[in-house]
Protein backbone atom coordinates (compact mmCIF):
# COMPACT_ATOMS: atom_id res chain seq x y z
CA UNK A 1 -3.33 -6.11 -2.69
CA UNK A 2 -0.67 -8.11 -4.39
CA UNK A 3 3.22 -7.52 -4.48
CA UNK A 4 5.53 -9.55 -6.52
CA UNK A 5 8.89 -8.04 -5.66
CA UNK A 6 11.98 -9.32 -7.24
CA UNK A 7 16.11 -8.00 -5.52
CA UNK A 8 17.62 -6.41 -8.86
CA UNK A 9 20.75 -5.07 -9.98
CA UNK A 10 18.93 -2.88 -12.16
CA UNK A 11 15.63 -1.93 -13.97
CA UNK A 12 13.76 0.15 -16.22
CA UNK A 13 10.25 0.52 -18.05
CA UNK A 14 9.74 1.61 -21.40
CA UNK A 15 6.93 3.33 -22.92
CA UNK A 16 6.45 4.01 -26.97
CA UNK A 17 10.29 4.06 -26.59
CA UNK A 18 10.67 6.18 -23.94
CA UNK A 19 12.11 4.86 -20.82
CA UNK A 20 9.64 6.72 -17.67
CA UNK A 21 10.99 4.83 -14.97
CA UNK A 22 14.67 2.80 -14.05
CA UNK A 23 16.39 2.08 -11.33
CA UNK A 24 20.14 0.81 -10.03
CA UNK A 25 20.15 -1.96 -7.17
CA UNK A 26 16.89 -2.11 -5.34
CA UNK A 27 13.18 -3.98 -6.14
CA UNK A 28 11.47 -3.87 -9.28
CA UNK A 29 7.69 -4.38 -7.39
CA UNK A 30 4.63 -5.45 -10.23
CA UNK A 31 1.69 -4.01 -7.67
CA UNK A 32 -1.73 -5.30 -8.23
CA UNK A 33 -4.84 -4.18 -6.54
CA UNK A 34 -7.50 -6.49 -6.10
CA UNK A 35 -11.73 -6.36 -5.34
CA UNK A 36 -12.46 -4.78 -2.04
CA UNK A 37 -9.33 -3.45 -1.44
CA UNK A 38 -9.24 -0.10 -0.06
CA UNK A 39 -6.11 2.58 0.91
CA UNK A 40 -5.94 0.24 4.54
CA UNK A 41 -4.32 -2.56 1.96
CA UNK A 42 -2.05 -0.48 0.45
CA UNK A 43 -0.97 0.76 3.35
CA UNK A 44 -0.12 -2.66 4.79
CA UNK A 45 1.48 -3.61 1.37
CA UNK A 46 3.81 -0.52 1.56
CA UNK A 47 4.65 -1.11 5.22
CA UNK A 48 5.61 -4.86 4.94
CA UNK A 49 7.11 -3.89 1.28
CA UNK A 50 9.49 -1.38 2.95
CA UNK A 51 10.45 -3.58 5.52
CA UNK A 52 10.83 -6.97 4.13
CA UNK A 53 14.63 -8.14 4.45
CA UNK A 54 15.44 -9.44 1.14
CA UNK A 55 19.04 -7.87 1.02
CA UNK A 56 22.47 -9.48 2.43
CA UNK A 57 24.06 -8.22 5.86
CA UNK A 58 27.56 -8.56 6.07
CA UNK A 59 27.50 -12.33 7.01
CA UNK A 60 25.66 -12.84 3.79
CA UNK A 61 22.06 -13.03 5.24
CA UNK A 62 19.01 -11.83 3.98
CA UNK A 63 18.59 -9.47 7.38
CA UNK A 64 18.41 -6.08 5.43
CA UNK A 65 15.14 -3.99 3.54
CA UNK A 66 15.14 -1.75 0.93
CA UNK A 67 14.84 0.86 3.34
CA UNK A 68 18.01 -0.19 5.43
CA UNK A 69 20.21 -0.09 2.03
CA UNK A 70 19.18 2.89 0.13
CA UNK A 71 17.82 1.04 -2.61
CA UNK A 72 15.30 1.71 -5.36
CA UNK A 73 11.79 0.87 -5.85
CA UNK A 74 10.53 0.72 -9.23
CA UNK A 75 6.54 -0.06 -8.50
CA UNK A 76 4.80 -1.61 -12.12
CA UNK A 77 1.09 -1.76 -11.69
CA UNK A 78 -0.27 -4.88 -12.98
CA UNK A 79 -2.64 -6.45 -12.64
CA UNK A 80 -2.73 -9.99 -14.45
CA UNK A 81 -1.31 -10.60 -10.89
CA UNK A 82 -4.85 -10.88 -9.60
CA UNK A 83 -5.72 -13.39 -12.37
CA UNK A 84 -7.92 -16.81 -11.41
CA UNK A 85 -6.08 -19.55 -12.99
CA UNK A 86 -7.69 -22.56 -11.48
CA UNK A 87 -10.02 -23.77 -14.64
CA UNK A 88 -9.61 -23.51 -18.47
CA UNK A 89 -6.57 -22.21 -19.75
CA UNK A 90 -7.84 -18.57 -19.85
CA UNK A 91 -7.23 -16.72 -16.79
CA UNK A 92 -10.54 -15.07 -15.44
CA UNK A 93 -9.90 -11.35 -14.16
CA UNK A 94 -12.90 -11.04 -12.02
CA UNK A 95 -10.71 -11.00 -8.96
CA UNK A 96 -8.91 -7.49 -10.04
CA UNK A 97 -10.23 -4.00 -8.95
CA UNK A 98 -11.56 -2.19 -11.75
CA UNK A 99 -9.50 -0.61 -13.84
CA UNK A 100 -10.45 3.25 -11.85
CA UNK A 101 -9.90 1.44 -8.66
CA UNK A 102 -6.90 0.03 -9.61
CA UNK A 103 -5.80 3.08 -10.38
CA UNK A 104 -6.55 4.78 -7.90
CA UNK A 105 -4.82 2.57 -5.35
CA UNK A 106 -1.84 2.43 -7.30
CA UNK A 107 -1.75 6.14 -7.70
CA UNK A 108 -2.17 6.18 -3.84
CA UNK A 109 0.50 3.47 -3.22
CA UNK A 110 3.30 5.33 -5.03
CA UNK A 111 2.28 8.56 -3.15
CA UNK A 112 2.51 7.25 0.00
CA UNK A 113 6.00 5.51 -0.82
CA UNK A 114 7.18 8.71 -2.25
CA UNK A 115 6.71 9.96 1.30
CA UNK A 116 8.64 7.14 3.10
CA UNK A 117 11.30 6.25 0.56
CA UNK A 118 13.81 8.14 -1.58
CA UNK A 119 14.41 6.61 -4.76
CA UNK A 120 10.87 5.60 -6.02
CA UNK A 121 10.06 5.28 -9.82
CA UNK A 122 7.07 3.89 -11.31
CA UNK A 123 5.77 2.16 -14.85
CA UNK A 124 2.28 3.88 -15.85
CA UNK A 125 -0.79 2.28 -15.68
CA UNK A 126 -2.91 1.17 -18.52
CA UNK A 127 -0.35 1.45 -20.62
CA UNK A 128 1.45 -1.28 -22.55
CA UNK A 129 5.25 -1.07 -20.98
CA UNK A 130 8.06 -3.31 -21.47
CA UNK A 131 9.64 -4.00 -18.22
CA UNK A 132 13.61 -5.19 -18.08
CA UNK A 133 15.22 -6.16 -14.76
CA UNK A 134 18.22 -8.10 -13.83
CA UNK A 135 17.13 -10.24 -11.22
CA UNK A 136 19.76 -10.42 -8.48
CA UNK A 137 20.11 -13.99 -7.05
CA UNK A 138 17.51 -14.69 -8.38
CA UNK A 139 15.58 -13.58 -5.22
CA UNK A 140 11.45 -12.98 -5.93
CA UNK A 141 8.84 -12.99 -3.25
CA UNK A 142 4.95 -12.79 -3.44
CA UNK A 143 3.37 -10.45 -0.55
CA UNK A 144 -0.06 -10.21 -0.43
CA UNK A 145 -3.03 -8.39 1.99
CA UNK A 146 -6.15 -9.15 1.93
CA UNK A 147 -9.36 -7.22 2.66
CA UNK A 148 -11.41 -7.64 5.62
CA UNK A 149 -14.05 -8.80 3.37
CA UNK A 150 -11.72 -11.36 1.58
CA UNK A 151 -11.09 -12.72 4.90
């Protein structure tokens, strides 16, 4: 599975107007599941998502998580993330779960991060969202797991 996590001030996601998911300071997450992955990848994803110190301690060091400062998660499934882009200038998609796996692991992602964090909001899959963030720093990092048969 594939995390690209950005530090923001803020963030939202609109839907046919409608805003279904924002939050204050925290990580706006785009979440892509990929082939063979299975709930073992999402769990890993979560775990090192949680935990990954991307926020400033008190001597101005990146030394604190999500977790440690209260913040929000807004998870975005999507998953151009997964896209081949090594010939043409068409990305291939054939690296992607399914769309019903996809789903699926996203679905099970955001439960399981429900359970372990407070503030957790989420963009809906399949549909066609527009995503607004104010990227704080800028600070964006790519975290990725890989199945054992990707291995």
């Amino acid at each position: 599975m594939i995390a690209l996590l950005q530090r923001v001030t803020n963030a939202n996601v609109v839907v046919e107007g409608a805003t279904i998911g924002a939050i204050q300071a925290g990580l706006m997450v785009l979440v892509c599941a990929e082939r063979n992955d299975t709930e073992k990848e999402a769990e890993q994803l979560l775990t090192k998502l949680l935990s990954y110190r991307v926020f400033s301690d008190d001597a101005g060091k990146m030394n604190r998580s999500v977790t440690d400062v209260q913040g929000g998660l807004l998870l975005v499934p999507q998953f151009t993330l997964a896209a081949d882009t090594q010939s043409g200038t068409r990305p291939s998609f054939t690296p992607a779960a399914p769309p019903e796996l996809g789903k699926q692991l996203f679905d099970y992602f955001v439960a399981q991060a429900r359970c372990k964090h407070a503030v957790v909001e989420t963009g809906q899959f399949g549909a066609d969202m527009q995503v607004s963030l104010t990227n704080d720093g800028p600070v964006t990092f790519w975290l990725q797991t890989k199945s054992k048969a990707e291995k």
